[in-house]
PDB file of N, CA and C in Angstrom:
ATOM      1  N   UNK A   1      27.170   0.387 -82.503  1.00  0.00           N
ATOM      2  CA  UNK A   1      26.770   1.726 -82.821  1.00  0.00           C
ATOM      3  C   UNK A   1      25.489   1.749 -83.648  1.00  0.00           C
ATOM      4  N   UNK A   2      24.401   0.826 -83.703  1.00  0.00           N
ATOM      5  CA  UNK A   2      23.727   0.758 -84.528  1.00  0.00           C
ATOM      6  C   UNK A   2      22.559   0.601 -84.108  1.00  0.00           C
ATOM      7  N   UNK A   3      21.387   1.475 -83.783  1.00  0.00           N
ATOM      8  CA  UNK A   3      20.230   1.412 -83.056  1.00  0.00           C
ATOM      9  C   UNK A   3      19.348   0.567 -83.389  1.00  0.00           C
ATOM     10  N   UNK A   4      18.981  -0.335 -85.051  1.00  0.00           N
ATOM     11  CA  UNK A   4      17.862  -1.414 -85.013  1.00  0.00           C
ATOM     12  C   UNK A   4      18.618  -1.396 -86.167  1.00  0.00           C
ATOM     13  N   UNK A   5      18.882  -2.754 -86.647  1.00  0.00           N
ATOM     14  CA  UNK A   5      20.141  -3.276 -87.432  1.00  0.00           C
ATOM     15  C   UNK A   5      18.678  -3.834 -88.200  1.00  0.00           C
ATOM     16  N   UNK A   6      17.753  -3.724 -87.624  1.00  0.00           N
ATOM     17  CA  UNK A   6      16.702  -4.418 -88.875  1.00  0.00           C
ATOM     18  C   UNK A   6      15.594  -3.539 -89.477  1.00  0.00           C
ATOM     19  N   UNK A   7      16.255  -2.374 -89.131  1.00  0.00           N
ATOM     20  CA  UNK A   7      15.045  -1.152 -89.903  1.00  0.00           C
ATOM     21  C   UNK A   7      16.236  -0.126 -90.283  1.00  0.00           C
ATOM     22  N   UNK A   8      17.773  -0.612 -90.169  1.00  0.00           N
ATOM     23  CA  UNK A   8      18.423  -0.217 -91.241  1.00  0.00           C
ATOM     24  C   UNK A   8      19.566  -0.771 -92.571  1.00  0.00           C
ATOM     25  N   UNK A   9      19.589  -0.197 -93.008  1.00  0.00           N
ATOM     26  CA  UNK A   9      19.967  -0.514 -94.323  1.00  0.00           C
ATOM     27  C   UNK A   9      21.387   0.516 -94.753  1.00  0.00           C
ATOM     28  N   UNK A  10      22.523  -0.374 -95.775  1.00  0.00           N
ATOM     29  CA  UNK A  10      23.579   0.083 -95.787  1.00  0.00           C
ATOM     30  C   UNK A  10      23.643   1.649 -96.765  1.00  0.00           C
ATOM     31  N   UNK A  11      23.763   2.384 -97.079  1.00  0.00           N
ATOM     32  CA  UNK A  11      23.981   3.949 -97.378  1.00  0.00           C
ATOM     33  C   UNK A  11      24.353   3.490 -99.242  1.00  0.00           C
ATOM     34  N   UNK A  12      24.858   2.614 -99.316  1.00  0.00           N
ATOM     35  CA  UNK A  12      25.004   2.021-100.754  1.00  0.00           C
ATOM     36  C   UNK A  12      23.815   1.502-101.786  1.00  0.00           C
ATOM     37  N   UNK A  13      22.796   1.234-101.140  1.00  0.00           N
ATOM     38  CA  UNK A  13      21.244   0.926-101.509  1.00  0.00           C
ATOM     39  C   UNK A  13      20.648   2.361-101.654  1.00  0.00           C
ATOM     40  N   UNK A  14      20.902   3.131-101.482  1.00  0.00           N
ATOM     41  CA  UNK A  14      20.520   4.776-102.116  1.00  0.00           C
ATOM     42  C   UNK A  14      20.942   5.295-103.509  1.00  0.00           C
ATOM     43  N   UNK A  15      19.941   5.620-104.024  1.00  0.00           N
ATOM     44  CA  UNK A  15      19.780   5.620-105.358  1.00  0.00           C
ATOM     45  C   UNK A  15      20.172   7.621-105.245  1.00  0.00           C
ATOM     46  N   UNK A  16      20.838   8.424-106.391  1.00  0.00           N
ATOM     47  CA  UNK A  16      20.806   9.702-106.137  1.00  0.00           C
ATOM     48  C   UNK A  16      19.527  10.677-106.030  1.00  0.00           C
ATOM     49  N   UNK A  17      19.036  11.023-105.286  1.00  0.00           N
ATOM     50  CA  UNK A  17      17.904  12.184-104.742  1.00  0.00           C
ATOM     51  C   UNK A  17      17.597  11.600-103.187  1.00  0.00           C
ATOM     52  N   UNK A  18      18.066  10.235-103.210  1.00  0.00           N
ATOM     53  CA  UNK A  18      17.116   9.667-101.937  1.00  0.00           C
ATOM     54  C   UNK A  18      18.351  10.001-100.506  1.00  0.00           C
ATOM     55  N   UNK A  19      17.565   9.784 -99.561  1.00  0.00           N
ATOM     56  CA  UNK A  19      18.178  10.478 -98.609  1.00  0.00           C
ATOM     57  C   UNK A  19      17.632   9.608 -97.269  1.00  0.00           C
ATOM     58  N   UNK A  20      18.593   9.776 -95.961  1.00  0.00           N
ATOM     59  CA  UNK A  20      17.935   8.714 -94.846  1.00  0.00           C
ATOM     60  C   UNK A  20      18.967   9.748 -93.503  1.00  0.00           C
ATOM     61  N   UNK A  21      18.789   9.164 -92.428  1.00  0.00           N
ATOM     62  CA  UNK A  21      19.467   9.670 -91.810  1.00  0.00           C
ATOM     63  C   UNK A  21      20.279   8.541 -91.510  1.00  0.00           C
ATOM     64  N   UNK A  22      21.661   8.835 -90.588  1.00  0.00           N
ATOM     65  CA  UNK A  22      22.757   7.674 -90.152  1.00  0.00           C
ATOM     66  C   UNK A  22      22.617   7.505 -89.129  1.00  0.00           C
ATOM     67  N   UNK A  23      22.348   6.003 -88.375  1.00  0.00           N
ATOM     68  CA  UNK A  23      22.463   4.988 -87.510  1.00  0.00           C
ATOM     69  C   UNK A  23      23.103   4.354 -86.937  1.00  0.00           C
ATOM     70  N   UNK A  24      24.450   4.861 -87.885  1.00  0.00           N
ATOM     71  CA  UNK A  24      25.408   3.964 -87.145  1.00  0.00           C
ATOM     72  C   UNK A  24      26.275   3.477 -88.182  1.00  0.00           C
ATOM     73  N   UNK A  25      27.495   2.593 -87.691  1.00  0.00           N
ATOM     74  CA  UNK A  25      28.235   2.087 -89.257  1.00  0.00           C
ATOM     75  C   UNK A  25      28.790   0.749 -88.514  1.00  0.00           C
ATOM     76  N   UNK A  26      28.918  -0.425 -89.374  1.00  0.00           N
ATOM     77  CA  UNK A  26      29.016  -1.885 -89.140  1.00  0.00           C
ATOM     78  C   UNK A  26      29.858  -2.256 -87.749  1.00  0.00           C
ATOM     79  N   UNK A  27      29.879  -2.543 -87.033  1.00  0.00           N
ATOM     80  CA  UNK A  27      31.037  -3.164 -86.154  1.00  0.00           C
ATOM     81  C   UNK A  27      32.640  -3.049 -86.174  1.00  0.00           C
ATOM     82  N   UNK A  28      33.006  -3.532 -86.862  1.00  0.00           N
ATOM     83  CA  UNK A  28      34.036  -3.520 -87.825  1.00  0.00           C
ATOM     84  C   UNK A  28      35.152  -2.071 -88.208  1.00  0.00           C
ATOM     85  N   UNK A  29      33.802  -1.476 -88.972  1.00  0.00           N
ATOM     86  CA  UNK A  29      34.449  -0.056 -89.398  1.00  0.00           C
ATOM     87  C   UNK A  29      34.373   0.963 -88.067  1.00  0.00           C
ATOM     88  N   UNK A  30      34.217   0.801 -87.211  1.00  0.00           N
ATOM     89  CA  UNK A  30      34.439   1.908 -86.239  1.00  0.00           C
ATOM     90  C   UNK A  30      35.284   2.243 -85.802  1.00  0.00           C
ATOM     91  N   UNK A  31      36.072   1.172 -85.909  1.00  0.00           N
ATOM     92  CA  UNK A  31      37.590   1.339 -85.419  1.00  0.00           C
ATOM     93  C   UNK A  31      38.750   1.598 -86.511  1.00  0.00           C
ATOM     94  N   UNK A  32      38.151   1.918 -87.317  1.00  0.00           N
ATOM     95  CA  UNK A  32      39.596   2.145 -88.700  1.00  0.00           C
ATOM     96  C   UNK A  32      39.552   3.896 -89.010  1.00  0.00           C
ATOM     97  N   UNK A  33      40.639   4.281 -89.362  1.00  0.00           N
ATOM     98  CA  UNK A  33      40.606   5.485 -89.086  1.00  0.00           C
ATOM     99  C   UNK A  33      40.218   6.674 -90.211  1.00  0.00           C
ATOM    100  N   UNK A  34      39.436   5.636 -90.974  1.00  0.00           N
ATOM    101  CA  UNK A  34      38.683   6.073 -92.271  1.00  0.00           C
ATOM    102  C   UNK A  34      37.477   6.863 -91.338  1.00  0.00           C
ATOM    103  N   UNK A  35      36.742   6.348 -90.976  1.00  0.00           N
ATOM    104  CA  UNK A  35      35.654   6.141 -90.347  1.00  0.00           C
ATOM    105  C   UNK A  35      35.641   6.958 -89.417  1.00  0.00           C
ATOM    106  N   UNK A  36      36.580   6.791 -88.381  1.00  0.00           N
ATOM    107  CA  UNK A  36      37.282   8.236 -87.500  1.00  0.00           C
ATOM    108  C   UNK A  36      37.023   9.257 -88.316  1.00  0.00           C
ATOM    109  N   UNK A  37      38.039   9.424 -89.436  1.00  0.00           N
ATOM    110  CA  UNK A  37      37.968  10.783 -90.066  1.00  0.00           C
ATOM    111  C   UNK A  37      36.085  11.372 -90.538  1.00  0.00           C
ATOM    112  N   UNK A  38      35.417  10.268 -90.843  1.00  0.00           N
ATOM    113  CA  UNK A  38      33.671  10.789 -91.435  1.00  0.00           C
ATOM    114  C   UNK A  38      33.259  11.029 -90.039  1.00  0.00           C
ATOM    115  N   UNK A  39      33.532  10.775 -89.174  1.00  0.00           N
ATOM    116  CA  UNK A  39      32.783  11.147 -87.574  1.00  0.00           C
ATOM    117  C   UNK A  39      33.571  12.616 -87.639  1.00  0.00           C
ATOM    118  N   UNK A  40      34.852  13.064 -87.662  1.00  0.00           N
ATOM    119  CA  UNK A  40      35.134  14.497 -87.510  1.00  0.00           C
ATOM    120  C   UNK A  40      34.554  15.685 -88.478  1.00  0.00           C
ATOM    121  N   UNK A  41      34.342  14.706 -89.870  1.00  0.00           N
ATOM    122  CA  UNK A  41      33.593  15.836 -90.652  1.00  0.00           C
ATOM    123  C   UNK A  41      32.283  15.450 -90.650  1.00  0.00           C
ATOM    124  N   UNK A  42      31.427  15.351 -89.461  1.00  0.00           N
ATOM    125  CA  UNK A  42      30.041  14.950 -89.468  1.00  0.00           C
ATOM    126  C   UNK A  42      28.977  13.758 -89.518  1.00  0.00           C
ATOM    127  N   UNK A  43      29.406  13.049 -90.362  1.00  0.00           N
ATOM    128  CA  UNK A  43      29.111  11.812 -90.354  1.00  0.00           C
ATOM    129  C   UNK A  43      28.484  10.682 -89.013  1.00  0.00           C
ATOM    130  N   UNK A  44      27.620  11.349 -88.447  1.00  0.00           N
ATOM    131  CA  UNK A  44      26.872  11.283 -86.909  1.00  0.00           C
ATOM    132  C   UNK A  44      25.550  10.698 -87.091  1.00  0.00           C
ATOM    133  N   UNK A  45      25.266   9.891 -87.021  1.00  0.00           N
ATOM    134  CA  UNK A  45      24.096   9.296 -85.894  1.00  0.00           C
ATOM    135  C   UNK A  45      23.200  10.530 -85.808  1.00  0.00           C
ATOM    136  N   UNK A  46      22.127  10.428 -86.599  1.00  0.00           N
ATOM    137  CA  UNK A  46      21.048  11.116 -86.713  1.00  0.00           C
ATOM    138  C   UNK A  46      21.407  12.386 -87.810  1.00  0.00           C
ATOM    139  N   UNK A  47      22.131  12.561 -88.024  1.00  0.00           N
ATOM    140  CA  UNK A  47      22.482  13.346 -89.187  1.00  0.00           C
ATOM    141  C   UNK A  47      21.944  13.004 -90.936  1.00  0.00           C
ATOM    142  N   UNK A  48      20.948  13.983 -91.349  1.00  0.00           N
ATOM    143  CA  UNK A  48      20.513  13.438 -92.645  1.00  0.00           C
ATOM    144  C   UNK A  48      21.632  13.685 -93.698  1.00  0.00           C
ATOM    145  N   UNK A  49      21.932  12.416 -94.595  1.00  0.00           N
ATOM    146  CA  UNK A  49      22.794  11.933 -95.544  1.00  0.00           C
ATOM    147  C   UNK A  49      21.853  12.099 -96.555  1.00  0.00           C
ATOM    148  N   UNK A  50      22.078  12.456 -98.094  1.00  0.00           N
ATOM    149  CA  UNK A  50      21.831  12.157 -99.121  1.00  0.00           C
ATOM    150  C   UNK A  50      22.982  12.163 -99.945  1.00  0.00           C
ATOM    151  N   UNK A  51      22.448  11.160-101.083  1.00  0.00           N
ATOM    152  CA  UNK A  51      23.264  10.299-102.464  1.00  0.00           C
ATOM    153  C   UNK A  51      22.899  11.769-103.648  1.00  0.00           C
ATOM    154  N   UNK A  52      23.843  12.077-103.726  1.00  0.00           N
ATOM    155  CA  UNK A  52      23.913  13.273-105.097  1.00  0.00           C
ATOM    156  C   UNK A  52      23.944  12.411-106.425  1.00  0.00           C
ATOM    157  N   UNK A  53      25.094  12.055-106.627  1.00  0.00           N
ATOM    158  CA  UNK A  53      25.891  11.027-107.832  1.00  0.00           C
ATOM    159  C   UNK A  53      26.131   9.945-107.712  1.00  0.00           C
ATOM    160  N   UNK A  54      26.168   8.861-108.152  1.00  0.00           N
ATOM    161  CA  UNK A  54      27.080   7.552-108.484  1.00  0.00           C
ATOM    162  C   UNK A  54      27.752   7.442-109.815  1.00  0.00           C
ATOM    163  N   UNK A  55      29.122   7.219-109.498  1.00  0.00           N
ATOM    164  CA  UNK A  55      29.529   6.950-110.716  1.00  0.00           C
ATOM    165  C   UNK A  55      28.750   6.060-111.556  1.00  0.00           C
ATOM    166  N   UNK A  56      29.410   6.238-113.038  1.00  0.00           N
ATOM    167  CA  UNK A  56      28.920   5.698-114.122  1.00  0.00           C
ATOM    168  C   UNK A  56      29.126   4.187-114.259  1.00  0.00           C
ATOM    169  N   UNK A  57      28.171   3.088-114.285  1.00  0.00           N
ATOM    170  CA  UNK A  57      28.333   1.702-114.457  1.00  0.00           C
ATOM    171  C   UNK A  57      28.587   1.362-112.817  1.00  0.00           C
ATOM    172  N   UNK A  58      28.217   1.711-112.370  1.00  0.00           N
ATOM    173  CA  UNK A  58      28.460   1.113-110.515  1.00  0.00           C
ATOM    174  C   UNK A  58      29.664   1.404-110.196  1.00  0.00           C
ATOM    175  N   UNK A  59      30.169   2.271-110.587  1.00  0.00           N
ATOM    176  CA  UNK A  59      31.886   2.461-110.061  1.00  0.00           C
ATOM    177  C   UNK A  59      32.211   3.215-108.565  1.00  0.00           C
ATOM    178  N   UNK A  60      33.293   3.585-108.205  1.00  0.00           N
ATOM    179  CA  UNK A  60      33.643   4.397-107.334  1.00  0.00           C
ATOM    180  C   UNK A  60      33.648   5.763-108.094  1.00  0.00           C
ATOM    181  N   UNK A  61      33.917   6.836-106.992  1.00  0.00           N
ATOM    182  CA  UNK A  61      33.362   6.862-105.971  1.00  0.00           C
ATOM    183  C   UNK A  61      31.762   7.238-105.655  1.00  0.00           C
ATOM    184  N   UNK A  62      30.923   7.587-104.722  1.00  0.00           N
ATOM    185  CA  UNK A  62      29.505   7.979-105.124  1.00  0.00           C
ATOM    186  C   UNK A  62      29.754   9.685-104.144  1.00  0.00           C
ATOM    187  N   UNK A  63      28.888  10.252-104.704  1.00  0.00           N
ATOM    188  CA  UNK A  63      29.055  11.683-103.600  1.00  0.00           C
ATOM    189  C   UNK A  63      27.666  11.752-102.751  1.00  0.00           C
ATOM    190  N   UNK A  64      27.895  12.141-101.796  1.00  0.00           N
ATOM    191  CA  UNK A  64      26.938  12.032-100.865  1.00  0.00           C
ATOM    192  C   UNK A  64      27.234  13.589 -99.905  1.00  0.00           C
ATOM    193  N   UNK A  65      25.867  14.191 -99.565  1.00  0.00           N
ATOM    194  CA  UNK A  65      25.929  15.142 -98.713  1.00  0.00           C
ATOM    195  C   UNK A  65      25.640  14.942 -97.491  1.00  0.00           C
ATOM    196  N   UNK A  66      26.242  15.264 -96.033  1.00  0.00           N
ATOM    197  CA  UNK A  66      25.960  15.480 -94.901  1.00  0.00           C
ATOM    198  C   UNK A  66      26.221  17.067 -94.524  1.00  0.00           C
ATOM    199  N   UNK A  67      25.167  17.323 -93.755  1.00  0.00           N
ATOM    200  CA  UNK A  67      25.329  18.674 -93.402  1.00  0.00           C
ATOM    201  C   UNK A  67      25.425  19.613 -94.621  1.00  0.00           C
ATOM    202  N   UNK A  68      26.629  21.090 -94.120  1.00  0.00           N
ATOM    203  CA  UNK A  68      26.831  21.647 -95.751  1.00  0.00           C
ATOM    204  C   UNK A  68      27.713  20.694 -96.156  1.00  0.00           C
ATOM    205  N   UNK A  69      28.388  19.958 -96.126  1.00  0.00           N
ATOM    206  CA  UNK A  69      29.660  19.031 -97.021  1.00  0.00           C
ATOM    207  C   UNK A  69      29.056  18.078 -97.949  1.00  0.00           C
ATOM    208  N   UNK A  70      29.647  18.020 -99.037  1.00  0.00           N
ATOM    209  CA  UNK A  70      29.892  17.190-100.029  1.00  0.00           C
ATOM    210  C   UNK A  70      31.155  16.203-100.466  1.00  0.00           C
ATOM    211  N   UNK A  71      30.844  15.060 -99.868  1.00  0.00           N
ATOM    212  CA  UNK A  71      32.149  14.170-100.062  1.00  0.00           C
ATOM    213  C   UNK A  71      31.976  13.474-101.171  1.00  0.00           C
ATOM    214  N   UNK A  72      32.747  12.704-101.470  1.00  0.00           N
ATOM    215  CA  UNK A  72      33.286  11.244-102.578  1.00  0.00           C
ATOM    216  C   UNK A  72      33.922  10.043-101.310  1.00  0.00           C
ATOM    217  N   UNK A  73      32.711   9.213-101.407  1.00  0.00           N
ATOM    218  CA  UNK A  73      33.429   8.174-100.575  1.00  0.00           C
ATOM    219  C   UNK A  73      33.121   6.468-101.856  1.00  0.00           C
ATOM    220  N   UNK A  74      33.983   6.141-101.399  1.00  0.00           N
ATOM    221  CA  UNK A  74      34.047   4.711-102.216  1.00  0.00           C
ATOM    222  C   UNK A  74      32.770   3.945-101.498  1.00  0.00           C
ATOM    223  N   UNK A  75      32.203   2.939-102.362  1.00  0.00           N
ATOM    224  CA  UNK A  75      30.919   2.206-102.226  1.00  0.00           C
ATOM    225  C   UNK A  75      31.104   1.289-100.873  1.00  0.00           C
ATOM    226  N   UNK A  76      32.311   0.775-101.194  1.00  0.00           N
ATOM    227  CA  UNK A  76      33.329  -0.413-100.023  1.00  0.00           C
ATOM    228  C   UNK A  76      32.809   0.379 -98.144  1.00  0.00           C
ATOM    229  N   UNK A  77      33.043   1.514 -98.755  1.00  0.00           N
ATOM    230  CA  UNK A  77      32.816   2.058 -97.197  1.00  0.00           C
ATOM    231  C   UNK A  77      30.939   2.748 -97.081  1.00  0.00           C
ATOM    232  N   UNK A  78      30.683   2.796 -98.080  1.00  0.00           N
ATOM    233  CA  UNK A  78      28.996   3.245 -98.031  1.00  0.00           C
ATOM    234  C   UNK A  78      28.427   2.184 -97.648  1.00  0.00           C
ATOM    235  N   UNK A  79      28.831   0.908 -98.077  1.00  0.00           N
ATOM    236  CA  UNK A  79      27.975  -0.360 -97.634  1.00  0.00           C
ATOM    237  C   UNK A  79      28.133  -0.549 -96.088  1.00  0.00           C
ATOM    238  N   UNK A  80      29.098  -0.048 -95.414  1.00  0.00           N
ATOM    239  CA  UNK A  80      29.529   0.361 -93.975  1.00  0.00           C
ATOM    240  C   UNK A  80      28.807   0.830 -93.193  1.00  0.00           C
ATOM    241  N   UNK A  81      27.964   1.958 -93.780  1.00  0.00           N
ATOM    242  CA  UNK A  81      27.081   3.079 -93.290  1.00  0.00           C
ATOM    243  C   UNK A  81      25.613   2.721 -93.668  1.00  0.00           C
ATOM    244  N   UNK A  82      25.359   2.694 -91.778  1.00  0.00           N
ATOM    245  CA  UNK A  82      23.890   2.126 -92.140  1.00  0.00           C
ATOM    246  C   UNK A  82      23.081   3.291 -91.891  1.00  0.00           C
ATOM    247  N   UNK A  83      21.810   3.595 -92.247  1.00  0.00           N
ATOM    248  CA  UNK A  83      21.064   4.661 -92.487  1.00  0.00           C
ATOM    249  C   UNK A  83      19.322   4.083 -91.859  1.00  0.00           C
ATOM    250  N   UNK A  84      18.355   4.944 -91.755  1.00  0.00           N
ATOM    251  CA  UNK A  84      17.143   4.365 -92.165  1.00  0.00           C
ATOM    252  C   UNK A  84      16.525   5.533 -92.209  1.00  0.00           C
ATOM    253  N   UNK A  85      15.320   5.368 -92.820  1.00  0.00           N
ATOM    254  CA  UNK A  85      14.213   6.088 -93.879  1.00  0.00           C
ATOM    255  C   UNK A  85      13.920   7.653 -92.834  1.00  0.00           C
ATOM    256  N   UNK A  86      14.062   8.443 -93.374  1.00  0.00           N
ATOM    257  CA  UNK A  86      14.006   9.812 -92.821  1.00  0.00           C
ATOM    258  C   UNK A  86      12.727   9.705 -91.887  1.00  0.00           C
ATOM    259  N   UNK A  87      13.160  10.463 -90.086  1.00  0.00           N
ATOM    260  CA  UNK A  87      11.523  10.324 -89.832  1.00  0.00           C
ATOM    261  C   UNK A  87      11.908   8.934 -88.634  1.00  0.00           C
ATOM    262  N   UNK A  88      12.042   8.474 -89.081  1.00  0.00           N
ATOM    263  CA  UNK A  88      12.278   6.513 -88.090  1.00  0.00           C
ATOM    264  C   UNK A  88      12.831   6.854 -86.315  1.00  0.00           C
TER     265      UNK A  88
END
Protein backbone atom coordinates (compact mmCIF):
# COMPACT_ATOMS: atom_id res chain seq x y z
CA UNK A 1 0.00 0.00 0.00
CA UNK A 2 2.80 2.29 -0.18
CA UNK A 3 3.59 4.35 -3.33
CA UNK A 4 7.64 5.24 -2.86
CA UNK A 5 8.72 3.74 0.48
CA UNK A 6 11.78 6.08 -0.13
CA UNK A 7 10.23 9.55 -0.29
CA UNK A 8 8.16 8.42 2.63
CA UNK A 9 8.51 8.63 6.07
CA UNK A 10 6.63 7.20 9.23
CA UNK A 11 3.72 9.88 10.64
CA UNK A 12 5.75 9.64 14.10
CA UNK A 13 8.74 11.91 12.74
CA UNK A 14 6.12 14.89 12.71
CA UNK A 15 6.72 17.37 15.00
CA UNK A 16 3.09 19.38 16.06
CA UNK A 17 2.12 22.12 13.22
CA UNK A 18 3.77 19.91 10.53
CA UNK A 19 1.63 18.12 8.28
CA UNK A 20 2.12 15.54 5.05
CA UNK A 21 -0.29 13.65 3.30
CA UNK A 22 -0.77 9.51 3.76
CA UNK A 23 0.82 6.95 1.48
CA UNK A 24 0.08 4.20 2.81
CA UNK A 25 0.81 2.19 6.19
CA UNK A 26 3.63 -0.67 6.66
CA UNK A 27 2.82 -4.15 5.30
CA UNK A 28 2.09 -5.61 8.34
CA UNK A 29 -0.51 -3.18 9.75
CA UNK A 30 -3.01 -3.51 7.01
CA UNK A 31 -4.35 -6.34 8.05
CA UNK A 32 -5.08 -5.72 11.86
CA UNK A 33 -8.20 -4.31 12.61
CA UNK A 34 -6.82 -1.20 14.22
CA UNK A 35 -5.91 0.00 10.96
CA UNK A 36 -9.25 -1.22 9.37
CA UNK A 37 -10.94 0.97 11.80
CA UNK A 38 -8.41 4.51 10.63
CA UNK A 39 -9.36 3.53 6.89
CA UNK A 40 -13.29 3.83 7.98
CA UNK A 41 -12.72 7.10 9.73
CA UNK A 42 -10.56 8.44 6.85
CA UNK A 43 -7.28 7.68 7.21
CA UNK A 44 -6.71 7.30 3.13
CA UNK A 45 -3.98 7.57 0.85
CA UNK A 46 -3.72 11.05 -0.18
CA UNK A 47 -5.55 12.51 2.59
CA UNK A 48 -3.66 15.49 4.42
CA UNK A 49 -2.74 14.42 8.15
CA UNK A 50 -1.42 16.85 10.62
CA UNK A 51 0.33 16.36 14.28
CA UNK A 52 -1.68 18.84 16.73
CA UNK A 53 -0.05 17.48 20.18
CA UNK A 54 2.39 14.98 21.50
CA UNK A 55 2.29 14.01 24.73
CA UNK A 56 4.59 15.28 27.31
CA UNK A 57 8.25 13.54 27.42
CA UNK A 58 7.54 11.29 24.20
CA UNK A 59 4.60 9.54 25.62
CA UNK A 60 1.36 8.20 24.21
CA UNK A 61 -0.90 9.18 22.82
CA UNK A 62 -0.13 12.04 19.98
CA UNK A 63 -3.37 13.76 18.31
CA UNK A 64 -3.38 14.13 14.86
CA UNK A 65 -6.03 15.60 12.38
CA UNK A 66 -7.41 14.02 9.19
CA UNK A 67 -10.13 15.58 7.46
CA UNK A 68 -12.65 17.36 10.14
CA UNK A 69 -11.56 14.53 12.83
CA UNK A 70 -9.31 14.71 15.56
CA UNK A 71 -7.96 11.46 16.92
CA UNK A 72 -5.42 10.18 19.76
CA UNK A 73 -3.55 7.39 18.27
CA UNK A 74 -0.55 5.75 20.12
CA UNK A 75 3.06 6.43 18.53
CA UNK A 76 3.37 2.28 18.08
CA UNK A 77 0.80 2.74 15.34
CA UNK A 78 1.98 6.39 13.92
CA UNK A 79 5.32 4.83 13.18
CA UNK A 80 2.91 2.50 10.92
CA UNK A 81 1.72 5.40 8.91
CA UNK A 82 3.76 6.48 6.25
CA UNK A 83 3.20 10.01 4.92
CA UNK A 84 5.31 12.34 2.54
CA UNK A 85 5.85 16.10 2.33
CA UNK A 86 2.61 17.89 1.19
CA UNK A 87 2.58 18.48 -2.69
CA UNK A 88 4.82 14.98 -3.60
Amino acid sequence: MILNKEESFPLSSLQPGQSGRICGFDLDASREPFFLRLLEVGFLPGERIEVLNLSPFGRDPISVQVMEGVYAIRLREAERIRVVRDGV
